[in-house]
Protein backbone atom coordinates (compact mmCIF):
# COMPACT_ATOMS: atom_id res chain seq x y z
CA UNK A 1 3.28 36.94 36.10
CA UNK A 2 1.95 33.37 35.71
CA UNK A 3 -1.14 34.10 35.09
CA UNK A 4 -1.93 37.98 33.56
CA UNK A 5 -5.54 37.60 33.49
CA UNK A 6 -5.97 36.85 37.02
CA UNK A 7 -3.19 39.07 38.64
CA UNK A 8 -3.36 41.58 36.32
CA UNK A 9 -6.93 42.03 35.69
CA UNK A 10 -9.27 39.87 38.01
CA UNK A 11 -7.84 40.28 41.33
CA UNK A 12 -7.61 44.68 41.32
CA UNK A 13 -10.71 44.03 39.77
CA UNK A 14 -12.06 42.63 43.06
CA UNK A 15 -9.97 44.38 45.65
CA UNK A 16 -11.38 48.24 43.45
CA UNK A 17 -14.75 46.26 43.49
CA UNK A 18 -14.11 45.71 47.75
CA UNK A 19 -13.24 49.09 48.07
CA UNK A 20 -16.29 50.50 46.46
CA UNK A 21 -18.35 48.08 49.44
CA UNK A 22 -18.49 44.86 47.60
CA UNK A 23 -18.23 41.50 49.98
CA UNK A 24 -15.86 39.38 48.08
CA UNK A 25 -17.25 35.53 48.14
CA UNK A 26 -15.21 32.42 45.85
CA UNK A 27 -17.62 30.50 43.26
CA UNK A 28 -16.47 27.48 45.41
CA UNK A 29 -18.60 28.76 48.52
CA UNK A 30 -21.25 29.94 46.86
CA UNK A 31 -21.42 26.95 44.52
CA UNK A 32 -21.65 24.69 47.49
CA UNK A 33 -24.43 26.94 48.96
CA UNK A 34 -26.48 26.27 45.51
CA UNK A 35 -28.77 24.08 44.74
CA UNK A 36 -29.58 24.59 41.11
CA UNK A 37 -26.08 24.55 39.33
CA UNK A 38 -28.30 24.54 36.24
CA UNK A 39 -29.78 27.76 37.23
CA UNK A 40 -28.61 31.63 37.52
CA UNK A 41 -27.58 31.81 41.37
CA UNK A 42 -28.51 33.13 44.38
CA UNK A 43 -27.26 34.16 47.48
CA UNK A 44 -30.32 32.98 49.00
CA UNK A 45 -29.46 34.07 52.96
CA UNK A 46 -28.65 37.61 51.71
CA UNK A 47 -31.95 37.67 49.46
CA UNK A 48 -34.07 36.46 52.16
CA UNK A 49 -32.22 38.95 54.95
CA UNK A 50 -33.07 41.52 52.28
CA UNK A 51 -36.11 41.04 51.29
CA UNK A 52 -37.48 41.08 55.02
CA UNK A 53 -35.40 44.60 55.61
CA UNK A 54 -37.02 45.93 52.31
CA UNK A 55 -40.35 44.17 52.93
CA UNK A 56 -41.59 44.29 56.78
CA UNK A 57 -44.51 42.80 56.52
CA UNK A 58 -42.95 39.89 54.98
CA UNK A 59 -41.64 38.80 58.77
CA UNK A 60 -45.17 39.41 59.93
CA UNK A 61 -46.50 37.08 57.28
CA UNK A 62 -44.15 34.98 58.64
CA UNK A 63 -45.49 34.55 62.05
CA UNK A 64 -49.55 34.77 61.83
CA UNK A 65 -49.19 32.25 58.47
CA UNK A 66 -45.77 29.63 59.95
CA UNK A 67 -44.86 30.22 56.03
CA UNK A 68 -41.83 30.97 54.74
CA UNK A 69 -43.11 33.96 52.52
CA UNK A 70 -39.42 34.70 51.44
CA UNK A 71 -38.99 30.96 50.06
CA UNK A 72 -42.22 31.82 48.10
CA UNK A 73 -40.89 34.98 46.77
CA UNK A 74 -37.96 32.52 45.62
CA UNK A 75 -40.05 30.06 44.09
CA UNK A 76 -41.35 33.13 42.03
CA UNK A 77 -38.24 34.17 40.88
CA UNK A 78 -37.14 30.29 39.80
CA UNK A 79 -40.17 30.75 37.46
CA UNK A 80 -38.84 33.66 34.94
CA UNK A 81 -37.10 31.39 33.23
CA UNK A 82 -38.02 31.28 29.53
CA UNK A 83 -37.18 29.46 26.16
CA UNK A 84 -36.22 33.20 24.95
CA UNK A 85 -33.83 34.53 26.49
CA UNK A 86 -34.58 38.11 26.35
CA UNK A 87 -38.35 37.37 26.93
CA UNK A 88 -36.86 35.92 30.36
CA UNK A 89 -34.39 38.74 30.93
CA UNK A 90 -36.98 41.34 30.31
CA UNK A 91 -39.51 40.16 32.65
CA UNK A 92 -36.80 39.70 35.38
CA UNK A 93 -36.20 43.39 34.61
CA UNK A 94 -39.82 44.59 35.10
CA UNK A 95 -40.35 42.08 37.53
CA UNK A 96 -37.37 42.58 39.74
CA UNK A 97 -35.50 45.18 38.98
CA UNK A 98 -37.51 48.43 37.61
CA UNK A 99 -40.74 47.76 39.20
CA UNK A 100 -42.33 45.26 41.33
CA UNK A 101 -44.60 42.92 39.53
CA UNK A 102 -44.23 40.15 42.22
CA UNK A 103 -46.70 40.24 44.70
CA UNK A 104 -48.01 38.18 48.28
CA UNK A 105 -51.01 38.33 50.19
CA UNK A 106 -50.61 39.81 53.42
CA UNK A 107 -52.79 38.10 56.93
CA UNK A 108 -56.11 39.96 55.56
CA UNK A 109 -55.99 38.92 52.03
CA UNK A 110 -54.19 42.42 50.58
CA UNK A 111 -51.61 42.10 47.66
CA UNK A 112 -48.07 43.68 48.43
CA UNK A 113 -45.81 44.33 45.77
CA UNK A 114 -42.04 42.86 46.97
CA UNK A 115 -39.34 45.37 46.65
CA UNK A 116 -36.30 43.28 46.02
CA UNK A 117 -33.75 46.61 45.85
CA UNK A 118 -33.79 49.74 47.78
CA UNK A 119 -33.83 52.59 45.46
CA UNK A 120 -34.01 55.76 47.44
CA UNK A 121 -30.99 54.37 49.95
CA UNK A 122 -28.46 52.52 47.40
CA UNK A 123 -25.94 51.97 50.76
CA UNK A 124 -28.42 49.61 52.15
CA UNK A 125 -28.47 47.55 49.52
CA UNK A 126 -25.77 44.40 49.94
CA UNK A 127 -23.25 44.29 47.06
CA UNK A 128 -20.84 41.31 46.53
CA UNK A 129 -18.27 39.65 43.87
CA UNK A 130 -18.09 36.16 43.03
CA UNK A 131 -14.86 35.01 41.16
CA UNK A 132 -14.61 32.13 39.38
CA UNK A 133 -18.17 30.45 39.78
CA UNK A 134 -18.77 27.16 38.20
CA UNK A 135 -22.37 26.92 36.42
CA UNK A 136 -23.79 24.53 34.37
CA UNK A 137 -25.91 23.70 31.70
CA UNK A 138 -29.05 21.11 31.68
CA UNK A 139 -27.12 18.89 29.53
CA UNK A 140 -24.26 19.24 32.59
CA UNK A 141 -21.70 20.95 30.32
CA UNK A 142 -19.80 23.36 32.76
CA UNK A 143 -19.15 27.77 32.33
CA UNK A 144 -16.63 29.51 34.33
CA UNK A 145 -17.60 33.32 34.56
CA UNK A 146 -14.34 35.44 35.82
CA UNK A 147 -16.84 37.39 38.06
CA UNK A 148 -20.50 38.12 38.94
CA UNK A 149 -22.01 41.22 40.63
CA UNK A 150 -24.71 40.52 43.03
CA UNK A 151 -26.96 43.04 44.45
CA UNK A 152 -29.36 41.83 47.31
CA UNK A 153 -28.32 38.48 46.38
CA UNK A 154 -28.97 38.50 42.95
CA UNK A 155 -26.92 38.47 39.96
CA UNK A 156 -27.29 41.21 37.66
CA UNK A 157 -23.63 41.76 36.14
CA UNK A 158 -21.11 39.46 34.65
CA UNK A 159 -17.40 40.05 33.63
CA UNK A 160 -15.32 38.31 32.05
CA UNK A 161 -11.42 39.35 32.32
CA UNK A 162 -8.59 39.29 29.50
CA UNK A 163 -4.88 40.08 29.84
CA UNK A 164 -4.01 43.17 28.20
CA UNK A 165 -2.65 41.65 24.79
CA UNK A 166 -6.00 39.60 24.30
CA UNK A 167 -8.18 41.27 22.07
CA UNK A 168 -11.45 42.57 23.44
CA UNK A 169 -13.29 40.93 20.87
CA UNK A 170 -12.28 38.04 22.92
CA UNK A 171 -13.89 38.38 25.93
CA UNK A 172 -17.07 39.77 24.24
CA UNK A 173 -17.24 36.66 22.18
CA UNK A 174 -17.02 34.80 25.67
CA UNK A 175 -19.97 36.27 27.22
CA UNK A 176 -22.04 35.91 23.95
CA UNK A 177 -21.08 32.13 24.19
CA UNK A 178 -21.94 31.78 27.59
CA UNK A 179 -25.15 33.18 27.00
CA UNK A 180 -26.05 30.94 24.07
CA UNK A 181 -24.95 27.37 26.03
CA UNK A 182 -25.92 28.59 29.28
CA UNK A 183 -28.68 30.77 28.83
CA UNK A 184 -30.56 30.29 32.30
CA UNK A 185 -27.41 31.89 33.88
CA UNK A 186 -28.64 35.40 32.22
CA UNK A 187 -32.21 36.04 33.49
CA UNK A 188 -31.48 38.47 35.81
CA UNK A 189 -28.74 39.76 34.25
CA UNK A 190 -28.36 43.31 33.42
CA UNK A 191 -24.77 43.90 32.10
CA UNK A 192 -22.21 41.99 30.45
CA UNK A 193 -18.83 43.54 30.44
CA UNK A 194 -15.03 42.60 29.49
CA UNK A 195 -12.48 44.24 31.23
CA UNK A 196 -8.44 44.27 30.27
């Protein structure tokens, strides 16, 4: 094997993660598709498909206002980030993830909260893996994460994949860098993991 890490661990990573109903994507594609390299990414088309399944009245917003309410809801999220990292990461988690503190005015004036995951039918939630994404830094310096976990378009998992005869420590000592140098890349994330 040429490369352990990658036959060994990070492609039956993928192909287990496919079989469980994950959409496989490369970090080239969805790099191209982003444009905030700087930023934790999106899969904006599968946020905003999923956040008008989730959120009906969003489309009708849509139509009597000519607004894009699902770019707003986007805008929203763009704004978690944080100097502090866990201050960030937290609110993205009560925000986002365990409640619904994000909220539009519908036609007549009423707040909405957004749902952004569907809890009571996990199935009809969209689930994907991205291998070998290129992020950046502000100052431009460049991460590769081995893979990110994406429900509904956002990124909530990262793992980072070692050969068998690395250490674990390893790979844990990865993900702790990335989050120090690239700290923007972690607001909505929920897990870091290392897998051998």
């Amino acid at each position: 094997m040429d490369n352990p890490e990658l036959e060994g661990v990070e492609k039956p990573a993928i192909a287990w993660l496919v079989k469980l109903g994950y959409t496989h994507l490369s970090g080239a594609e969805v790099g191209r598709q982003q444009a905030h390299r700087h930023m934790a990414p999106i899969l904006e088309d599968v946020l905003a498909e999923q956040l008008l399944r989730l959120n009906p009245w969003l489309a009708t917003l849509q139509k009597e206002s000519g607004n894009s309410p699902t770019a707003t809801v986007l805008r929203e999220l763009r704004k978690f980030w944080q100097e502090n990292l866990l201050e960030a990461n937290q609110n993205a988690w009560v925000s986002v993830i365990h409640g619904s503190n994000i909220q539009l005015k519908d036609a007549r004036g009423r707040a909405h909260s957004v749902r952004f995951i569907d809890q009571g039918n996990p199935a009809a939630n969209r689930f994907h893996v991205v291998d070998q994404y290129i992020g950046s830094n502000s100052e431009g310096d460049e991460f590769r994460p081995d893979l990110l976990l994406f429900i509904n378009g956002l990124p909530l998992a990262m793992i980072e994949c070692k050969a068998s005869h690395i250490k674990l420590g390893k790979g844990i000592n990865q993900l702790l860098a990335y989050q120090h140098s690239h700290p923007r890349h972690f607001v909505f994330n929920q897990v870091c993991a290392n897998c051998c």
